[in-house]
C-alpha atoms as a PDB file:
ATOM      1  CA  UNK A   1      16.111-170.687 175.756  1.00  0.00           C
ATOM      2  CA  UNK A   2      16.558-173.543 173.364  1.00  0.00           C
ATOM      3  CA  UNK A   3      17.116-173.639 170.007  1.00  0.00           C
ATOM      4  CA  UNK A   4      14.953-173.808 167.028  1.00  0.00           C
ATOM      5  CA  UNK A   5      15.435-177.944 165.695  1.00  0.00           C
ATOM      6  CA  UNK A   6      16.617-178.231 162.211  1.00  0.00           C
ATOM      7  CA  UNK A   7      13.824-179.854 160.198  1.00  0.00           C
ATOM      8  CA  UNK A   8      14.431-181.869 156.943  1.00  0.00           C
ATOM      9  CA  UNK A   9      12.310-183.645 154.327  1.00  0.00           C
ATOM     10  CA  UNK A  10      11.147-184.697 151.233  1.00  0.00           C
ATOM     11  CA  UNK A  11       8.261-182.729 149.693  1.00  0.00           C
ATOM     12  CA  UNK A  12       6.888-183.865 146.848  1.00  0.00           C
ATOM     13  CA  UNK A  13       4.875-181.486 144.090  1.00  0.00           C
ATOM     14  CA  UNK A  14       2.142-182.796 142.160  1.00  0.00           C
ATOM     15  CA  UNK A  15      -0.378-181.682 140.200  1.00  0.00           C
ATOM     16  CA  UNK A  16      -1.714-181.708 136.304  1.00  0.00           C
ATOM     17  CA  UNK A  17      -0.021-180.546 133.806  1.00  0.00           C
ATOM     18  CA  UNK A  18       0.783-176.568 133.406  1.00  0.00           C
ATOM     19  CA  UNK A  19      -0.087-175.432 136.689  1.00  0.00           C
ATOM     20  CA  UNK A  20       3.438-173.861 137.332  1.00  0.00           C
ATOM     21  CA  UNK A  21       5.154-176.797 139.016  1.00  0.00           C
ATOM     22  CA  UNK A  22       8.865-176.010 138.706  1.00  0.00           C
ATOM     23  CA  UNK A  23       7.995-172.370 138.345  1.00  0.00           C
ATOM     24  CA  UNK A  24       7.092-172.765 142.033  1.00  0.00           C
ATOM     25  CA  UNK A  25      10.169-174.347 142.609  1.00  0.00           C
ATOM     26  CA  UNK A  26      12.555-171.836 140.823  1.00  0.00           C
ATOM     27  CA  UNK A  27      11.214-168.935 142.945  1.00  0.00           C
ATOM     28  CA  UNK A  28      11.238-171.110 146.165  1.00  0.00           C
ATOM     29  CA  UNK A  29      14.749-171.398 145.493  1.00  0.00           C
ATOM     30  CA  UNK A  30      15.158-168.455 144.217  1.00  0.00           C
ATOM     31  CA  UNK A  31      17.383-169.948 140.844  1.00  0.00           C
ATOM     32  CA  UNK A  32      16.655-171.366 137.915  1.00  0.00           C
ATOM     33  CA  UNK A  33      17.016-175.685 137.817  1.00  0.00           C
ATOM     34  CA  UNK A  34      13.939-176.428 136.496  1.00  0.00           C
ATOM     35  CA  UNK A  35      12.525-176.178 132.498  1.00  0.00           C
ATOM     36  CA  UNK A  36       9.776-174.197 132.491  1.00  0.00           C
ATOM     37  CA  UNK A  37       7.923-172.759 129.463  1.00  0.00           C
ATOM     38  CA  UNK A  38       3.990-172.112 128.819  1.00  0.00           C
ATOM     39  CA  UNK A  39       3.033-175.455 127.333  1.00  0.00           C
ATOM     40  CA  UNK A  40       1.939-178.570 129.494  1.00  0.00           C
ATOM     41  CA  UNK A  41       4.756-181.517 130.171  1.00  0.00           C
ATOM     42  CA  UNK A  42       7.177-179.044 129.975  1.00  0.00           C
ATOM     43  CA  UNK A  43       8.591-181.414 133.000  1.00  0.00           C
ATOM     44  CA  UNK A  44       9.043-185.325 131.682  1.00  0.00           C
ATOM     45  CA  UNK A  45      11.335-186.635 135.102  1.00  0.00           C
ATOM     46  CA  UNK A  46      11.775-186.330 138.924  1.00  0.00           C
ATOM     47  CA  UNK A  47      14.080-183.409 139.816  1.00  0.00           C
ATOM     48  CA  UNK A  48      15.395-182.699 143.252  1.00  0.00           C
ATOM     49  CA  UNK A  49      15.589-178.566 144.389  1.00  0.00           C
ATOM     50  CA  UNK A  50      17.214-178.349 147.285  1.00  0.00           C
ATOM     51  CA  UNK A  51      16.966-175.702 149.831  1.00  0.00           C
ATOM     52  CA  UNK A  52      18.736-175.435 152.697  1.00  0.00           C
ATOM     53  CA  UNK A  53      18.654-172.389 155.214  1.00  0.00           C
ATOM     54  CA  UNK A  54      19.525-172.244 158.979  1.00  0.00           C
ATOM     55  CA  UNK A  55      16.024-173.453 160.205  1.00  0.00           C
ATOM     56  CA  UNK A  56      16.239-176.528 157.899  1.00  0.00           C
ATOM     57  CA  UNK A  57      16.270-178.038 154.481  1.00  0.00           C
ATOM     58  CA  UNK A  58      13.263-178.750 152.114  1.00  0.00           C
ATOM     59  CA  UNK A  59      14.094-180.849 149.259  1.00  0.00           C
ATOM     60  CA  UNK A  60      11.580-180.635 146.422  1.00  0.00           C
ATOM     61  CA  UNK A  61      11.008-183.280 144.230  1.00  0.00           C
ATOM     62  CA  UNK A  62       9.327-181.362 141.284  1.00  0.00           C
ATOM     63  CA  UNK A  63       7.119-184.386 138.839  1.00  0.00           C
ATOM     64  CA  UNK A  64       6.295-184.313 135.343  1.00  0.00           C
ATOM     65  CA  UNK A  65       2.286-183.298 135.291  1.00  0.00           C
ATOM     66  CA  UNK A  66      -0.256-185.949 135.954  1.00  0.00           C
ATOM     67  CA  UNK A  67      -2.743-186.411 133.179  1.00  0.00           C
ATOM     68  CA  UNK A  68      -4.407-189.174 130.838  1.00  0.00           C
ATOM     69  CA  UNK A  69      -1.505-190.717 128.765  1.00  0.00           C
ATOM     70  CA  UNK A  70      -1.761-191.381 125.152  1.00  0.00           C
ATOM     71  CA  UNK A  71       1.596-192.818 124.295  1.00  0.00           C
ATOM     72  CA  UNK A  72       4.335-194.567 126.871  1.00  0.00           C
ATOM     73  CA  UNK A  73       6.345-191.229 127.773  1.00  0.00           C
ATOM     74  CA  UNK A  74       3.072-190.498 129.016  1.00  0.00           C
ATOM     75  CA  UNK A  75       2.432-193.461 131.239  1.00  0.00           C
ATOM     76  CA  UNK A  76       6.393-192.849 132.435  1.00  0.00           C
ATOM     77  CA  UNK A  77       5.399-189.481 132.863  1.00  0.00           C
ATOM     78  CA  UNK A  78       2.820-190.574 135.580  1.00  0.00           C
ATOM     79  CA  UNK A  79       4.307-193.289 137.337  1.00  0.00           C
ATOM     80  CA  UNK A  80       7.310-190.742 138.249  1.00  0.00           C
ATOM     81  CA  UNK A  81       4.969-188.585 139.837  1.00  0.00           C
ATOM     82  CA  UNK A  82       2.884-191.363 141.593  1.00  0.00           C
ATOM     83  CA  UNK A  83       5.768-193.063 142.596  1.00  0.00           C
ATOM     84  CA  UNK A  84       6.948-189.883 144.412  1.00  0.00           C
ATOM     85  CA  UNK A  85       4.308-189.915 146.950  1.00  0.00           C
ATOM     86  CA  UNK A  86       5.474-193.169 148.514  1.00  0.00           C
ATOM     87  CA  UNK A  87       8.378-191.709 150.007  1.00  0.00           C
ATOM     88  CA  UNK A  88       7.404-188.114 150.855  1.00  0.00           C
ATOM     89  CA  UNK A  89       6.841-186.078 154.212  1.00  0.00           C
ATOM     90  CA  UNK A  90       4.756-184.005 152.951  1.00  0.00           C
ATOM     91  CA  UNK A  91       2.650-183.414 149.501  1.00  0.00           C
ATOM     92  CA  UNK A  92       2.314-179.680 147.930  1.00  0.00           C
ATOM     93  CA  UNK A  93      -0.522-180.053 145.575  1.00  0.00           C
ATOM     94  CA  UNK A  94      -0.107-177.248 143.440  1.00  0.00           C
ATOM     95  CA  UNK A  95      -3.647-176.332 141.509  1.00  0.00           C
ATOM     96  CA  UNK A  96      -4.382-173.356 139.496  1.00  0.00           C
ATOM     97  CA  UNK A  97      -7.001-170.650 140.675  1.00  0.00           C
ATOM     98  CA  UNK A  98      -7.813-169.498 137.321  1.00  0.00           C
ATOM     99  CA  UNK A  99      -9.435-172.817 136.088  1.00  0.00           C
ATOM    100  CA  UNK A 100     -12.417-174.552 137.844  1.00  0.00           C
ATOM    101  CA  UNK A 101     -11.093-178.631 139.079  1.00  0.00           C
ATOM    102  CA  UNK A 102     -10.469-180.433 135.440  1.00  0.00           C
ATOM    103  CA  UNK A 103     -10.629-184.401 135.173  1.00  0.00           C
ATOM    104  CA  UNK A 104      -6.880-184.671 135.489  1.00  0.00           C
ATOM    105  CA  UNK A 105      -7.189-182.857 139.117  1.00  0.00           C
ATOM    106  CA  UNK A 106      -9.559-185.957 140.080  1.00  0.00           C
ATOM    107  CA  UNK A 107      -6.923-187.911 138.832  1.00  0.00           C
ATOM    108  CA  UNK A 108      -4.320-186.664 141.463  1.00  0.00           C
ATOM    109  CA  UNK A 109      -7.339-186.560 144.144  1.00  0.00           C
ATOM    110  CA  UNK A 110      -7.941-190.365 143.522  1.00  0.00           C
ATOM    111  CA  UNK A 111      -4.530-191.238 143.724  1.00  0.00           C
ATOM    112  CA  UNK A 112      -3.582-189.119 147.026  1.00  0.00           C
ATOM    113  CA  UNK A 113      -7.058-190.387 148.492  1.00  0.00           C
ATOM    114  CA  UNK A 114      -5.399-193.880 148.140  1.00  0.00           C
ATOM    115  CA  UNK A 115      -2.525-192.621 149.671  1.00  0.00           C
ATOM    116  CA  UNK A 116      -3.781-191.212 152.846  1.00  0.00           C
ATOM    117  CA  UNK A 117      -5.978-194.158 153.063  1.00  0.00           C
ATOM    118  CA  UNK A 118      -2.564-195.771 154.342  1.00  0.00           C
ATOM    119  CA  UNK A 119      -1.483-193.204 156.689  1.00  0.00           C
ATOM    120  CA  UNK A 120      -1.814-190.012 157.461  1.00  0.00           C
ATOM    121  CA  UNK A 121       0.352-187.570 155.192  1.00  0.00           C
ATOM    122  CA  UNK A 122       0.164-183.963 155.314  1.00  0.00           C
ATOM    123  CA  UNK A 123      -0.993-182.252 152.157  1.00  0.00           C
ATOM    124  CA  UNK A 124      -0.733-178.671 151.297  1.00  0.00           C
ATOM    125  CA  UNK A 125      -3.150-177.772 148.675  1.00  0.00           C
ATOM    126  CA  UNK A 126      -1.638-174.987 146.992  1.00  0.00           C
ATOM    127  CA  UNK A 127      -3.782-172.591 145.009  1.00  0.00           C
ATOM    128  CA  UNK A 128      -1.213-171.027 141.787  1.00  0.00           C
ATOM    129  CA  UNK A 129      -1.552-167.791 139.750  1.00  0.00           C
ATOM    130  CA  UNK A 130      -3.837-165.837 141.955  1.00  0.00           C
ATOM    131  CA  UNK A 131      -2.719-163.153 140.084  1.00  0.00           C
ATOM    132  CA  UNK A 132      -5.551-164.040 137.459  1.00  0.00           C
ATOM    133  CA  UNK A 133      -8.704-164.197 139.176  1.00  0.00           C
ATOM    134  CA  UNK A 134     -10.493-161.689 141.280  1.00  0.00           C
ATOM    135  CA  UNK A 135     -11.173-162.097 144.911  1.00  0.00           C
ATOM    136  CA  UNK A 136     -15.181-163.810 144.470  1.00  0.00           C
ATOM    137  CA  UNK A 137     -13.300-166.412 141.765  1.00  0.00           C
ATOM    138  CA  UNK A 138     -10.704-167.188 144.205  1.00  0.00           C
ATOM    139  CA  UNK A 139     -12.947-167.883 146.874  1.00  0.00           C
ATOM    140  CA  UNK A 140     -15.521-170.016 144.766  1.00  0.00           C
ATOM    141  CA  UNK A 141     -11.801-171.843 143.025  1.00  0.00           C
ATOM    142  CA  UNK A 142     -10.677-172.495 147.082  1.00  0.00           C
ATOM    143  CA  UNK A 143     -13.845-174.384 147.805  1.00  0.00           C
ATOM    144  CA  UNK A 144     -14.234-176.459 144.898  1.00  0.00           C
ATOM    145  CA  UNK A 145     -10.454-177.383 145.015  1.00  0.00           C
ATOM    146  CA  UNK A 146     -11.126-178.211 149.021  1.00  0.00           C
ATOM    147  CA  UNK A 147     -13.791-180.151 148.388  1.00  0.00           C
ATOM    148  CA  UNK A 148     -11.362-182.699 146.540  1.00  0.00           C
ATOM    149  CA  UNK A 149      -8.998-183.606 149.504  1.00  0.00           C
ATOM    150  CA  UNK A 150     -11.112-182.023 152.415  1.00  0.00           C
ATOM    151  CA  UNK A 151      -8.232-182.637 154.709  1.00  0.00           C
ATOM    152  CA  UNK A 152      -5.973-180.400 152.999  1.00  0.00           C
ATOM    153  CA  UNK A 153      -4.024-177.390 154.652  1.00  0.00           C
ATOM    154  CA  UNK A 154      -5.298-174.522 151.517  1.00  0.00           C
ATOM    155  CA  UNK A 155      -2.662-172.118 150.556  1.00  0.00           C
ATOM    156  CA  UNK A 156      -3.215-169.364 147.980  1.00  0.00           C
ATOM    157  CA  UNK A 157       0.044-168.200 145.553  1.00  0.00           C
ATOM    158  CA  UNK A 158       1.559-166.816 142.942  1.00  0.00           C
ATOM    159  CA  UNK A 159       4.575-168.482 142.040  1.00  0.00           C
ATOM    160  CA  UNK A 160       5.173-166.024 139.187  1.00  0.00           C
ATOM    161  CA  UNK A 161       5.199-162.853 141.434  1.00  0.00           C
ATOM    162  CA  UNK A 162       6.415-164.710 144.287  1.00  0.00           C
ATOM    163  CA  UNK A 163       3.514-163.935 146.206  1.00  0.00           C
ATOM    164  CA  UNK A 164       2.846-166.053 149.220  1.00  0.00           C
ATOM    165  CA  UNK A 165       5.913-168.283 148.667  1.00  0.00           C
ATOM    166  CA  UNK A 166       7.292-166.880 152.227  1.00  0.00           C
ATOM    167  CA  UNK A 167       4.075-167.685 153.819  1.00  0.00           C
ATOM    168  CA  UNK A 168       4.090-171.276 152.052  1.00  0.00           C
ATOM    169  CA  UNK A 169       7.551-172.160 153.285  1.00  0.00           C
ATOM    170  CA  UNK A 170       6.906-170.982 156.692  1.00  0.00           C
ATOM    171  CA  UNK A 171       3.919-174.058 156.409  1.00  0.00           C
ATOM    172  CA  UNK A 172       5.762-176.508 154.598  1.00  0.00           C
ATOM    173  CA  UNK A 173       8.777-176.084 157.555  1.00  0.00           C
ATOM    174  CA  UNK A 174       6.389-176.060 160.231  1.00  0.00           C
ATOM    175  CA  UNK A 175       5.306-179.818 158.529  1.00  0.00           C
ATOM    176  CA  UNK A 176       8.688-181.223 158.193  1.00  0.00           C
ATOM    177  CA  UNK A 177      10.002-183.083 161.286  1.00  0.00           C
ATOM    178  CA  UNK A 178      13.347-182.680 162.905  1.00  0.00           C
ATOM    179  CA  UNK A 179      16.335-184.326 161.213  1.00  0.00           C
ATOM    180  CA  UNK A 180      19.886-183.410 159.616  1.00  0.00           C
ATOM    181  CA  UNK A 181      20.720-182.500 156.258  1.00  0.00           C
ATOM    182  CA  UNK A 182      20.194-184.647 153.487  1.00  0.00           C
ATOM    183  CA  UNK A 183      22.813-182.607 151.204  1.00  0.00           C
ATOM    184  CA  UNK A 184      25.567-180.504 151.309  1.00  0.00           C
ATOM    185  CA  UNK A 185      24.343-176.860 151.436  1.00  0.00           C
ATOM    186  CA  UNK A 186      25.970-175.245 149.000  1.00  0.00           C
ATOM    187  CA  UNK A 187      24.079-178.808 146.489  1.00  0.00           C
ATOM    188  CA  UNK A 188      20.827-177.250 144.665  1.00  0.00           C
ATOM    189  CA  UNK A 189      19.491-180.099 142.801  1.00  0.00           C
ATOM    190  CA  UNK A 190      20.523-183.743 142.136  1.00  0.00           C
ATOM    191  CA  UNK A 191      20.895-183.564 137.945  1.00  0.00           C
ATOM    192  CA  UNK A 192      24.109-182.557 136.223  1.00  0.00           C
ATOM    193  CA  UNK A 193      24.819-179.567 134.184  1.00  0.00           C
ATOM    194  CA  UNK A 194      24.367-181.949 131.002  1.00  0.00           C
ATOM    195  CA  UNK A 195      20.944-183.102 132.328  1.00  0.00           C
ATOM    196  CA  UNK A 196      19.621-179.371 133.135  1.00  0.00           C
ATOM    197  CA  UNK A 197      21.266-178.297 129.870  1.00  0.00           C
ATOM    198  CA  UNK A 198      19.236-181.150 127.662  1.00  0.00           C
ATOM    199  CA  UNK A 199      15.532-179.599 129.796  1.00  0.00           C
ATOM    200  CA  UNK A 200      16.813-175.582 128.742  1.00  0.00           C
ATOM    201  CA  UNK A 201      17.371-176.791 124.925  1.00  0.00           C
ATOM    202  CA  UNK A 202      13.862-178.465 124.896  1.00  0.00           C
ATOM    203  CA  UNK A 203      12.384-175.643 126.722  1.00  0.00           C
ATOM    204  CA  UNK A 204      13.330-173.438 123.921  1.00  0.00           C
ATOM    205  CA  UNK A 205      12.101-175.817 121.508  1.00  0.00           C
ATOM    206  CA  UNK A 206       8.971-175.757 123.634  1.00  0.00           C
ATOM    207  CA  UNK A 207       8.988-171.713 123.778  1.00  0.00           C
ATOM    208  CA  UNK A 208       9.443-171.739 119.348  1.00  0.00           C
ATOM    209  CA  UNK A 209       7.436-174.515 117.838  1.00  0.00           C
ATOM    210  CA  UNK A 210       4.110-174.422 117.855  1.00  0.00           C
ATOM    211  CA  UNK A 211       1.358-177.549 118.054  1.00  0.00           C
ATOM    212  CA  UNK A 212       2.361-180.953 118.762  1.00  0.00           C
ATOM    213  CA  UNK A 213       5.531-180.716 117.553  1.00  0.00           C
ATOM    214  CA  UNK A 214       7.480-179.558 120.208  1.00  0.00           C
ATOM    215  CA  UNK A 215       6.579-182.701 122.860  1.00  0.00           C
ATOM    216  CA  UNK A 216       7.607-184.955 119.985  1.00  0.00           C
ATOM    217  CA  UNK A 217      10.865-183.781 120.502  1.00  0.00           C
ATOM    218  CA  UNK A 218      14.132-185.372 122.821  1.00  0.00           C
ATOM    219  CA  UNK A 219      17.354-184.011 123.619  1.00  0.00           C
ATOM    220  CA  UNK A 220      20.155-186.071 123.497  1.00  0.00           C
ATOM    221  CA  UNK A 221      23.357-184.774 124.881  1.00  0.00           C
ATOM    222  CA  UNK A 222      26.404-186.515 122.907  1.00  0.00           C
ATOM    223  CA  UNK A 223      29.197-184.295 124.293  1.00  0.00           C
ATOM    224  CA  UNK A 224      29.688-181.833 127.574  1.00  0.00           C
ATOM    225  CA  UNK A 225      33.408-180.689 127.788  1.00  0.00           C
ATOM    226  CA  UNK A 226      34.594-178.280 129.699  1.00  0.00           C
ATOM    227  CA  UNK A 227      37.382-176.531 127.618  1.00  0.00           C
ATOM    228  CA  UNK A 228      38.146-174.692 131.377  1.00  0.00           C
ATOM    229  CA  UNK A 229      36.481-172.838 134.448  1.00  0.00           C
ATOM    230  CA  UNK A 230      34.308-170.566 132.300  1.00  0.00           C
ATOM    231  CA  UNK A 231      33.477-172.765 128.887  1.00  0.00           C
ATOM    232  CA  UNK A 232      32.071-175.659 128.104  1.00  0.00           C
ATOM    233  CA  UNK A 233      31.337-177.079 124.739  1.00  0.00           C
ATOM    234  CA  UNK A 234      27.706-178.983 124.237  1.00  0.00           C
ATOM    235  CA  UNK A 235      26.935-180.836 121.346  1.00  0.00           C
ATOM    236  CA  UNK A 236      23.239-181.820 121.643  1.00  0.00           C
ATOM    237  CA  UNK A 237      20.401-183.698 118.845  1.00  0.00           C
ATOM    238  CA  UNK A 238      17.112-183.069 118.362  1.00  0.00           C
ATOM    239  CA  UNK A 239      15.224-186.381 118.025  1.00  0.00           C
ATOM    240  CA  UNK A 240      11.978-185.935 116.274  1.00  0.00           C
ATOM    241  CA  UNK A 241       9.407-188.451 115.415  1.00  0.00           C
ATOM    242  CA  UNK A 242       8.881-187.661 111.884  1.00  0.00           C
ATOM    243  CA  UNK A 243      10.625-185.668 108.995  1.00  0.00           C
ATOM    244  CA  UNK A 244       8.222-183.517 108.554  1.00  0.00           C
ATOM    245  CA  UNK A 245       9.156-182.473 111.811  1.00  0.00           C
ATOM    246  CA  UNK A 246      12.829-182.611 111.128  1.00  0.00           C
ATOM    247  CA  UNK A 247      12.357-179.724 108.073  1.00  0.00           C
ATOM    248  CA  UNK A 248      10.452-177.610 110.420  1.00  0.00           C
ATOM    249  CA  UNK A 249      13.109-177.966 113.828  1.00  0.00           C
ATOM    250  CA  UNK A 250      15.759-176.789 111.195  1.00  0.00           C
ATOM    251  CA  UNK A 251      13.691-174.200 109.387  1.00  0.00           C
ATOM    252  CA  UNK A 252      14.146-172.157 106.238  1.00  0.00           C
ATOM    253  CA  UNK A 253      18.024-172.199 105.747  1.00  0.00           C
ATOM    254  CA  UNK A 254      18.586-173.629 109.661  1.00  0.00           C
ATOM    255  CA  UNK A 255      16.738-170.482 110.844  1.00  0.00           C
ATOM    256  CA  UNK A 256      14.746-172.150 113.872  1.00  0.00           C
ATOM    257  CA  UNK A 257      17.943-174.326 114.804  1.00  0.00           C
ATOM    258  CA  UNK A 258      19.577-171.286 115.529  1.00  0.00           C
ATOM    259  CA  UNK A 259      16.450-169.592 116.965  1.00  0.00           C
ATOM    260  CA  UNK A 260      16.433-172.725 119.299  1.00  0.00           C
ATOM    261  CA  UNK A 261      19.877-172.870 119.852  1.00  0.00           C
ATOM    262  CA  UNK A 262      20.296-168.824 120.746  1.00  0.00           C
ATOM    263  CA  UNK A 263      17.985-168.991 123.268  1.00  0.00           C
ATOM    264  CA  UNK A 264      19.225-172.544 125.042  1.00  0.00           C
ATOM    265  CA  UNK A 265      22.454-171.099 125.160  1.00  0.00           C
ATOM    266  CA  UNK A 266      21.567-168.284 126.500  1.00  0.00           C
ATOM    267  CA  UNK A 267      19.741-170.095 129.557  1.00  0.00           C
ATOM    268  CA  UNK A 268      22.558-172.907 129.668  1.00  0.00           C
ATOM    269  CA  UNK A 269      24.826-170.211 130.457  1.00  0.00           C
ATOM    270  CA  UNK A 270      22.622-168.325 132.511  1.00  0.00           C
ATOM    271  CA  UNK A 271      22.148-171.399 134.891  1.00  0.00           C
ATOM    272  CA  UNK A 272      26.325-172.624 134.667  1.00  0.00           C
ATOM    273  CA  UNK A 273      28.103-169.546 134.507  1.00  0.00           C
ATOM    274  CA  UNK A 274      29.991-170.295 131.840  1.00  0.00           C
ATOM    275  CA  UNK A 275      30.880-169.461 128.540  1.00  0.00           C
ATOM    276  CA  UNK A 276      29.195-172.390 126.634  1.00  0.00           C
ATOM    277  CA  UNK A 277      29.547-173.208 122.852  1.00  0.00           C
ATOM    278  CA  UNK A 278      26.317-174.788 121.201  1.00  0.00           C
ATOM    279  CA  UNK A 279      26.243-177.576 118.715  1.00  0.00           C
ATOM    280  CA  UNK A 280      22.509-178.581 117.882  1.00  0.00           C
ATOM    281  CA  UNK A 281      21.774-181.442 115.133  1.00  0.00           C
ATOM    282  CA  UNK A 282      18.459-182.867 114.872  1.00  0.00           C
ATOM    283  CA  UNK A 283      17.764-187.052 113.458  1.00  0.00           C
ATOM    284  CA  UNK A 284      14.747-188.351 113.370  1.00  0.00           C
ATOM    285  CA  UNK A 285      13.745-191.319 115.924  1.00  0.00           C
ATOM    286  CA  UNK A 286      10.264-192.565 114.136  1.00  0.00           C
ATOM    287  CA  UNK A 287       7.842-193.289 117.302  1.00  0.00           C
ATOM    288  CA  UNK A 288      10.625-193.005 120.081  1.00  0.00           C
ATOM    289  CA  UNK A 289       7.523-191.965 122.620  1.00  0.00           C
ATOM    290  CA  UNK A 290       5.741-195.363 122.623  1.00  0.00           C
ATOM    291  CA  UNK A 291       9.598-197.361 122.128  1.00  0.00           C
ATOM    292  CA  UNK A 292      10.151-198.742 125.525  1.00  0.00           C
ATOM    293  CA  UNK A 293      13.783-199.496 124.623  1.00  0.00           C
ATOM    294  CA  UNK A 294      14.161-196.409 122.834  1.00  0.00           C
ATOM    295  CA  UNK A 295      12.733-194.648 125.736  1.00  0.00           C
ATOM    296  CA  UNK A 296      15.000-196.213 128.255  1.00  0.00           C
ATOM    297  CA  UNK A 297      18.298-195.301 126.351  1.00  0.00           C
ATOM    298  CA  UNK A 298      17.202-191.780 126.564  1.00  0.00           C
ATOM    299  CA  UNK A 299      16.846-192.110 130.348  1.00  0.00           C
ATOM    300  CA  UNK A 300      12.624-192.244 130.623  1.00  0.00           C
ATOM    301  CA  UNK A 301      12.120-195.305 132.608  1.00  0.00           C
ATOM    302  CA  UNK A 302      11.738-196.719 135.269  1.00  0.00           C
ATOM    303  CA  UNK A 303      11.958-200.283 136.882  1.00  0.00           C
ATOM    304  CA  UNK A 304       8.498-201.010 136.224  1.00  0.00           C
ATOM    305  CA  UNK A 305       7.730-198.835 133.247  1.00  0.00           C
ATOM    306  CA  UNK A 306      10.863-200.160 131.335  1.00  0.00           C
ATOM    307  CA  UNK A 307       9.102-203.689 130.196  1.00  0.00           C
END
């Protein structure tokens, strides 16, 4: 009896904003490398999750959420994801059963229609937060979400109760084709500590401001020391766009600072392990979101989407 081939490969996840992206890929790999927080574009760049278990390795390359860009973070935003599909051996589509197919869903459609135009690709169309909707809503959300890319393997999760997520990797394996490992597998994702650490301070920013405010934000890492095995000292900024924003980052006598700051360490150490001291500032970076050199230096471009 022969052995079971070790399958590896690139799987891309796509999908609008908000519909629980890199919550899907937390619980896949059952740790916490991704941002995630109840507001859209939580996610702003391509992060690898690795996972890699005797019958193969999967890497996930979670995207920020596709949608109709208003400023040039935006239009970043979407050429990460886009440009993801090139490369991939498979597409998880991740859509949300408790909302009928929105305008930025046709968006992703269009573009993976175009893509499978060139060659076939398997998609998995996954169906998110089941949990929400009762069995009749599901049904009527699976055919209206099939209709979009009728070629489409349909999978139905929850990513927040881990329900299905066997199931899903069970498909996504059984789509992957035989190969070696990409990465070592004890590796998890591709970003530092300092880059993860920069997405859990903005998540809490995301998780205490309210509005607009929070995706005006960007974290700037200016120091990551390790002082030994078990600390590390961050100091990070807080770039906002305007000082009105500044005033209300820092709050009444630096009360949201440290709200912010509490709950990134927290997470930071959490995700490291270690003992980590907090430094948070916040300067204000007038219009950094539509500053294509200003966006660059803060590590949001790309080849293309740095002119």
């Amino acid at each position: 009896m022969s052995e079971t081939p070790f399958r590896s490969g690139f799987v891309a996840v796509v999908g609008r904003p908000n519909v629980g992206k890199s919550t899907l890929m937390n619980a896949l790999l059952n740790q916490k490398v991704a941002a995630v927080s109840p507001r859209p574009q939580t996610t702003r760049r391509r992060q690898l999750g690795i996972l890699t278990v005797p019958q193969g390795q999967i890497i996930f390359v979670d995207t920020p959420g596709i949608h109709n860009p208003v400023h040039k973070l935006g239009e970043y935003m979407n050429e990460v994801a886009f440009d993801v599909l090139q490369d991939a051996d498979l597409v998880l589509w991740l859509v949300e059963a408790n909302n009928r197919p929105t305008p930025e869903d046709q968006i992703v459609a269009a573009r993976l229609a175009g893509v499978l135009a060139r060659g076939p690709l398997p998609v998995l169309l996954v169906v998110n937060k089941v949990d929400l909707v009762d069995s009749a809503t599901l049904f009527q959300r699976l055919e209206a979400y099939q209709a979009l890319c009728p070629t489409a393997e349909l999978r139905a999760i929850s990513a927040a109760e881990s329900r299905g997520t066997g199931d899903l990797l069970d498909a996504i394996f059984s789509h992957l084709p035989e190969g070696p490992a990409f990465y070592d597998e004890d590796q998890i994702t591709d970003l530092y500590e300092r880059d993860i650490a920069a997405d859990l301070i903005r998540e809490a920013c995301l998780r205490n401001l309210k509005d607009e405010i929070p995706h005006a934000v960007a974290v700037r890492i200016d120091e990551y020391t390790e002082r030994s095995e078990t600390a590390a000292y961050i100091a990070a900024t807080l770039l906002a766009e305007r000082e009105a924003h500044k005033g209300i980052l820092i709050g009444e006598k630096g009360a949201m600072l440290k709200k912010i700051g509490t709950m990134a360490r927290k997470e930071i150490e959490s995700m490291s392990g270690r003992k980590i001291f907090l430094d948070l500032h916040v300067k204000v970076l007038a219009n950094w979101r539509d500053n294509p050199s200003l966006l660059k230096n803060l590590g949001y471009a790309t080849e293309k989407g740095s002119r």
